[in-house]
Protein backbone atom coordinates (compact mmCIF):
# COMPACT_ATOMS: atom_id res chain seq x y z
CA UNK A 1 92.86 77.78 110.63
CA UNK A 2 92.65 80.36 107.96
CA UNK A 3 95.35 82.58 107.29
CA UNK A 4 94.19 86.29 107.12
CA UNK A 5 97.47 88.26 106.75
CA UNK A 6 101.07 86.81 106.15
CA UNK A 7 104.01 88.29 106.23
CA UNK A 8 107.63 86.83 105.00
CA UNK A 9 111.13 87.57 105.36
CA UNK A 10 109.59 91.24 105.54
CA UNK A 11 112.47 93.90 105.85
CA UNK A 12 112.02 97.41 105.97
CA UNK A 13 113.96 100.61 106.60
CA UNK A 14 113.85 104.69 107.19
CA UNK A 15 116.85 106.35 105.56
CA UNK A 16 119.32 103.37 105.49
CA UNK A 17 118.73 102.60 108.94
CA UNK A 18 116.62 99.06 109.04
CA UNK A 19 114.09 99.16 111.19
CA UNK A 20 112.59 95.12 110.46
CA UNK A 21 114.97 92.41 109.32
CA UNK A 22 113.35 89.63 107.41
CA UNK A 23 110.38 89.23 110.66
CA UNK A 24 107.83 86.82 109.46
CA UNK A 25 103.91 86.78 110.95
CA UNK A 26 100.89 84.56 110.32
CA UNK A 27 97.53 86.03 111.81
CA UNK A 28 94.61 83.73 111.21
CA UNK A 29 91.18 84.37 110.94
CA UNK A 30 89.47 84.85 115.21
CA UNK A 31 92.69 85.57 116.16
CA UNK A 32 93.18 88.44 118.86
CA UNK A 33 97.04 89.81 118.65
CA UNK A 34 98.50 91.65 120.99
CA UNK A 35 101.87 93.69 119.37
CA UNK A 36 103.80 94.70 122.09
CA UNK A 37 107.56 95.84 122.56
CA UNK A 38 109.85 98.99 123.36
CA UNK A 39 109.62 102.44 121.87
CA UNK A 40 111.65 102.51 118.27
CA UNK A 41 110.67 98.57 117.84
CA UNK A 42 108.42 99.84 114.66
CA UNK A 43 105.46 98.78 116.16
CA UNK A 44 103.32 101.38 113.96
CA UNK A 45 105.96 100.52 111.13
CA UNK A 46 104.44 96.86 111.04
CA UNK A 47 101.09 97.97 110.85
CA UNK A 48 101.27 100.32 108.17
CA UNK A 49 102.84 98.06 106.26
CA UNK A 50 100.23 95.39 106.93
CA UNK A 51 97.86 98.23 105.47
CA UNK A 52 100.15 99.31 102.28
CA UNK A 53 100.53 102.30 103.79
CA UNK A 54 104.09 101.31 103.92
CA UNK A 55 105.80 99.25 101.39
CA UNK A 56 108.60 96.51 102.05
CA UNK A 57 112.18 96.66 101.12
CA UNK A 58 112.08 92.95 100.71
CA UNK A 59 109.80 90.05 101.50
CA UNK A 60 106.24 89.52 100.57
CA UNK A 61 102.46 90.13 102.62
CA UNK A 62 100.13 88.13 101.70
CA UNK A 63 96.32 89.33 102.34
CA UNK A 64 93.30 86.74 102.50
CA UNK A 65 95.80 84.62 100.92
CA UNK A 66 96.27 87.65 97.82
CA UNK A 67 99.57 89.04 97.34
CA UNK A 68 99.15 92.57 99.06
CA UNK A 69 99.86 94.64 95.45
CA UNK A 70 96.77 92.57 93.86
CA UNK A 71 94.78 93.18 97.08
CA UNK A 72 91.46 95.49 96.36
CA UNK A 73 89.05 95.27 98.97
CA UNK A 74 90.03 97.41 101.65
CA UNK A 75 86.84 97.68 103.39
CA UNK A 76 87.76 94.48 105.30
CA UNK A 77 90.38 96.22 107.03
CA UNK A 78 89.57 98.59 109.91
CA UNK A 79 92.40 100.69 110.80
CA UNK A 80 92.06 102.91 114.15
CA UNK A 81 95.53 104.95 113.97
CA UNK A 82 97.49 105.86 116.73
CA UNK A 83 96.11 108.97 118.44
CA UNK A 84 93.02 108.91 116.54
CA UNK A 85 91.06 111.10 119.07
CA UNK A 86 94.24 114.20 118.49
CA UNK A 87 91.93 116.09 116.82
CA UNK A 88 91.03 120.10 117.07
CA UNK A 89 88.05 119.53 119.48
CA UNK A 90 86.09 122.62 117.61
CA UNK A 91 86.00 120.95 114.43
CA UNK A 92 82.36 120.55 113.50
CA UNK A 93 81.74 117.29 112.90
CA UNK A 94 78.66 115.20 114.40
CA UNK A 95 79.16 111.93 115.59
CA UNK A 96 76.82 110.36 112.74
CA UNK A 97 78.84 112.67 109.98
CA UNK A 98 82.42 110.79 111.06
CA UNK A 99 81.05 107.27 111.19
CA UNK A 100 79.41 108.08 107.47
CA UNK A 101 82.79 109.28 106.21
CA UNK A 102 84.25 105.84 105.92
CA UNK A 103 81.06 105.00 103.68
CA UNK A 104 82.07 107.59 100.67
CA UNK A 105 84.42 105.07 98.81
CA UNK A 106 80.42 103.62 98.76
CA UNK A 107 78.20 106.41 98.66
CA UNK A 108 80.06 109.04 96.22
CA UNK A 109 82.31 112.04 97.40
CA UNK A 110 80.15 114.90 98.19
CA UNK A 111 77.03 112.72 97.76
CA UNK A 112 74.40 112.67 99.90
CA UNK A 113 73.82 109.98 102.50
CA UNK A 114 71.05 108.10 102.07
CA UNK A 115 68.39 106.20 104.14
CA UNK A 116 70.26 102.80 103.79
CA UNK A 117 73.65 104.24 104.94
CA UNK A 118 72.37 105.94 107.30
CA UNK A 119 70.71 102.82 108.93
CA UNK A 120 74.12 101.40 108.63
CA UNK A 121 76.03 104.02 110.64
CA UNK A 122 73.42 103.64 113.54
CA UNK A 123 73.37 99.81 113.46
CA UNK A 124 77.51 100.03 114.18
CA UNK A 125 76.97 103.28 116.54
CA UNK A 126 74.74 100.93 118.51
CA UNK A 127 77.44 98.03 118.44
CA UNK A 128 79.83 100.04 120.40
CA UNK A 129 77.09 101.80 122.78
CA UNK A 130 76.95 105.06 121.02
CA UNK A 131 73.69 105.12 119.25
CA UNK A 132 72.29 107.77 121.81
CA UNK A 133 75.08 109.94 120.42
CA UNK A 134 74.91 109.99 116.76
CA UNK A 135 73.88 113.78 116.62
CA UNK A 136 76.95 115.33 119.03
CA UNK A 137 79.73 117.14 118.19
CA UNK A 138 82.95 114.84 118.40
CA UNK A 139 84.47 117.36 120.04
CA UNK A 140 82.23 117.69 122.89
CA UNK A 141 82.75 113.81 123.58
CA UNK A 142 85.08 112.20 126.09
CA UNK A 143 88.50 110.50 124.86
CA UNK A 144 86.59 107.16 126.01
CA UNK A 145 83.84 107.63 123.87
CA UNK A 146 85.89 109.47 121.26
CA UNK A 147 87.63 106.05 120.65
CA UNK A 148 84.15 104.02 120.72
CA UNK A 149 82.96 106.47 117.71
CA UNK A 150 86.42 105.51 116.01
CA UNK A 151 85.92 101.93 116.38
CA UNK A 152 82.05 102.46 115.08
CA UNK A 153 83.71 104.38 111.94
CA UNK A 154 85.71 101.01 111.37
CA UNK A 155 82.76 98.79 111.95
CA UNK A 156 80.61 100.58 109.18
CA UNK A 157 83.08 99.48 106.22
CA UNK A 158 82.05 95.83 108.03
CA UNK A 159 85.54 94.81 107.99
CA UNK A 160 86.43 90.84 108.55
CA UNK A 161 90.06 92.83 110.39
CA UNK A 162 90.61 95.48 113.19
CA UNK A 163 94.17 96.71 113.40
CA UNK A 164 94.95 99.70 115.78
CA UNK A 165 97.56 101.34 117.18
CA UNK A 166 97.89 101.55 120.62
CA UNK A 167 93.99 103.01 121.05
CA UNK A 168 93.82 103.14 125.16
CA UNK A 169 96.55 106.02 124.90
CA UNK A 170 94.81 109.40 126.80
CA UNK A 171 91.88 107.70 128.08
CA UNK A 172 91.01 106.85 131.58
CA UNK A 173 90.82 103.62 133.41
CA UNK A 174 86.94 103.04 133.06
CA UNK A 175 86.95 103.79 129.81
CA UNK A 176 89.75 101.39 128.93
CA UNK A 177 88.12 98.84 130.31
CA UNK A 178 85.21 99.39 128.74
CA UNK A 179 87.18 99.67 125.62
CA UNK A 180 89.09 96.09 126.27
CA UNK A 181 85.27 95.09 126.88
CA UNK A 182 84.07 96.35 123.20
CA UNK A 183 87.28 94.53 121.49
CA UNK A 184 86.27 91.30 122.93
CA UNK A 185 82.68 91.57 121.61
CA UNK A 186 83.75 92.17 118.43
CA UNK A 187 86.20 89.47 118.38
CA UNK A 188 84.12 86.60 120.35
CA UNK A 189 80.78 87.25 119.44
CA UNK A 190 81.42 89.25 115.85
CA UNK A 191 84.65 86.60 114.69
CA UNK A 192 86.26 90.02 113.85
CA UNK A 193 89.90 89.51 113.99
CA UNK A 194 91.88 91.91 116.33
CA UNK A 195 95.41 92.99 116.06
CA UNK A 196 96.45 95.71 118.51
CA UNK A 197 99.42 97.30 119.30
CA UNK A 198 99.91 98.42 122.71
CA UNK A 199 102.07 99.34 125.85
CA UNK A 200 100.45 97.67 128.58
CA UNK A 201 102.13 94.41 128.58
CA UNK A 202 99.65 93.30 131.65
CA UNK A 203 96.46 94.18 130.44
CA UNK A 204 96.91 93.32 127.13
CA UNK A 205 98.73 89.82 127.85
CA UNK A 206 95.50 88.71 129.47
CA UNK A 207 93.13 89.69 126.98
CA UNK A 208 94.44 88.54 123.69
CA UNK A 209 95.45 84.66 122.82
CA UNK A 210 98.36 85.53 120.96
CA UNK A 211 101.21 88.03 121.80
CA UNK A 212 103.67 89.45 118.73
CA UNK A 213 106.76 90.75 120.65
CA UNK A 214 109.16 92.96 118.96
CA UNK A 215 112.44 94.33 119.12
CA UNK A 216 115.87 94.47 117.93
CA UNK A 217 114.49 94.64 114.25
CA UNK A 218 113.02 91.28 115.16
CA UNK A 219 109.47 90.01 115.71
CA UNK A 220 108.83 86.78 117.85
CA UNK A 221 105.35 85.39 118.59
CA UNK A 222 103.46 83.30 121.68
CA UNK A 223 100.80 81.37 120.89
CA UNK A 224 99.76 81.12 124.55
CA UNK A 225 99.93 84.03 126.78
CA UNK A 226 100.28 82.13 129.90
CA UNK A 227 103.14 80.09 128.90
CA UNK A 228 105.27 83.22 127.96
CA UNK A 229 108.50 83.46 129.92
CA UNK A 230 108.22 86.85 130.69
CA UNK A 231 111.21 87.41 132.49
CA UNK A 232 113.41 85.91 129.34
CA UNK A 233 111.29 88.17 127.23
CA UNK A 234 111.02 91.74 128.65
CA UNK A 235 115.07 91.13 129.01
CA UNK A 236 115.68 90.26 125.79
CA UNK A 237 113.43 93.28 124.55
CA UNK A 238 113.04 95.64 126.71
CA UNK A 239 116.73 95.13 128.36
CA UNK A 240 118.03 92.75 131.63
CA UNK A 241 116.62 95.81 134.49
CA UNK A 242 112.51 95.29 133.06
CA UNK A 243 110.12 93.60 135.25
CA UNK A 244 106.65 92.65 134.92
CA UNK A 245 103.83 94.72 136.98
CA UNK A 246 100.19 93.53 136.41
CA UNK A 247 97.47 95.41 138.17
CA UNK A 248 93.92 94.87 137.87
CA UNK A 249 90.97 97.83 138.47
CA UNK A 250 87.25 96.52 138.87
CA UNK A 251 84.84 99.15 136.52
């Protein structure tokens, strides 16, 4: 399998305090990640360094097999940050106009959009269900489809990557279902790789075929989600008292 993003003996640190001690992490190319692990575990940390939003103390990331630092196309990252629908609802943006942002680095700052990038918006709008919508305020939207539109903004840049940061966070149960739905599209039927950080170790366990669990500055991976010892791993993570509660809803 391909090797999309690598990561080794990666360290990294706020303030002197280190926060990721030499973790290492292959993602290959179809793959659907689930990041998962207690609050401080620099979840959000490992994505923004996967992104160069962030940059390593030590160790090396390695991007479509490119060192990260001579890494220039972008657009095949998506990035969906945490929170992305915390927004002032009044602000005066249309659905179409915050898909067609992520097309300036294309298009021009302050340049018009034309025809052909306006076809594209639609055509990812449509991907995620939202093609009705294109002309509504964001603001006036649910947090359901809120986070639809965000994924749509990703999908214009056609990105061969999805990362995002715990995206089910303020939405309601049919919508995150319908949002687990749309992520599995995209990764079966679109070979878009996923990598998601999230809290719901029993949603997200069932959905993904690989599970990055982190904590204690360290990062340990399962290649098959239902071989994980789960007891052995919320202890050593999440502490000795953690147990696992899946529970299903029908949408």
């Amino acid at each position: 399998m391909k090797k999309v993003i690598q990561l080794k003996d990666v360290s990294f640190g706020y303030d002197g305090n280190t926060v990721l001690e030499k973790i290492n992490l292959e993602i290959f190319e179809g793959d659907y990640l689930g990041i998962v692990g207690p609050n401080g575990s620099a979840k959000s940390t490992l994505i923004k360094l996967i992104l160069n939003i962030l940059k390593p103390q030590e160790g090396s990331i390695r991007l479509f097999d490119q060192e990260q630092h001579r890494f220039k196309d972008w657009g095949q990252l998506g990035y969906v940050p945490q929170k992305a629908t915390s927004f002032n609802s009044s602000f005066p943006a249309t659905v179409e106009e915050v898909v067609g942002a992520n097309l300036y680095p294309l298009i021009g700052l302050f340049k018009p959009i034309r025809k052909v990038h306006r076809e594209k918006v639609y055509q990812a709008l449509e991907v995620v269900g939202m093609d009705q919508f294109g002309k509504r305020l964001i603001g006036n939207l649910s947090g359901g489809q809120q986070q639809k539109v965000f994924i749509a903004r990703t999908l214009v840049s056609s990105p061969k990557i999805i990362l995002l940061d715990e995206p089910t966070v303020g939405i309601d149960l049919k919508s995150q279902g319908e949002f687990y739905q749309l992520l599995e599209k995209l990764n079966k039927e679109m070979n878009i790789t996923i990598v998601m950080v999230s809290h719901d170790i029993g949603v997200i366990t069932e959905k993904v075929n690989r599970v990055a669990c982190m904590g204690d500055k360290r990062l340990v991976t399962h290649h098959s989600c239902c071989n994980i010892p789960f007891n052995e791993v919320l202890a050593q993570f999440y502490g000795d008292k953690m147990k696992l509660m899946v529970h299903k809803h029908n949408h």
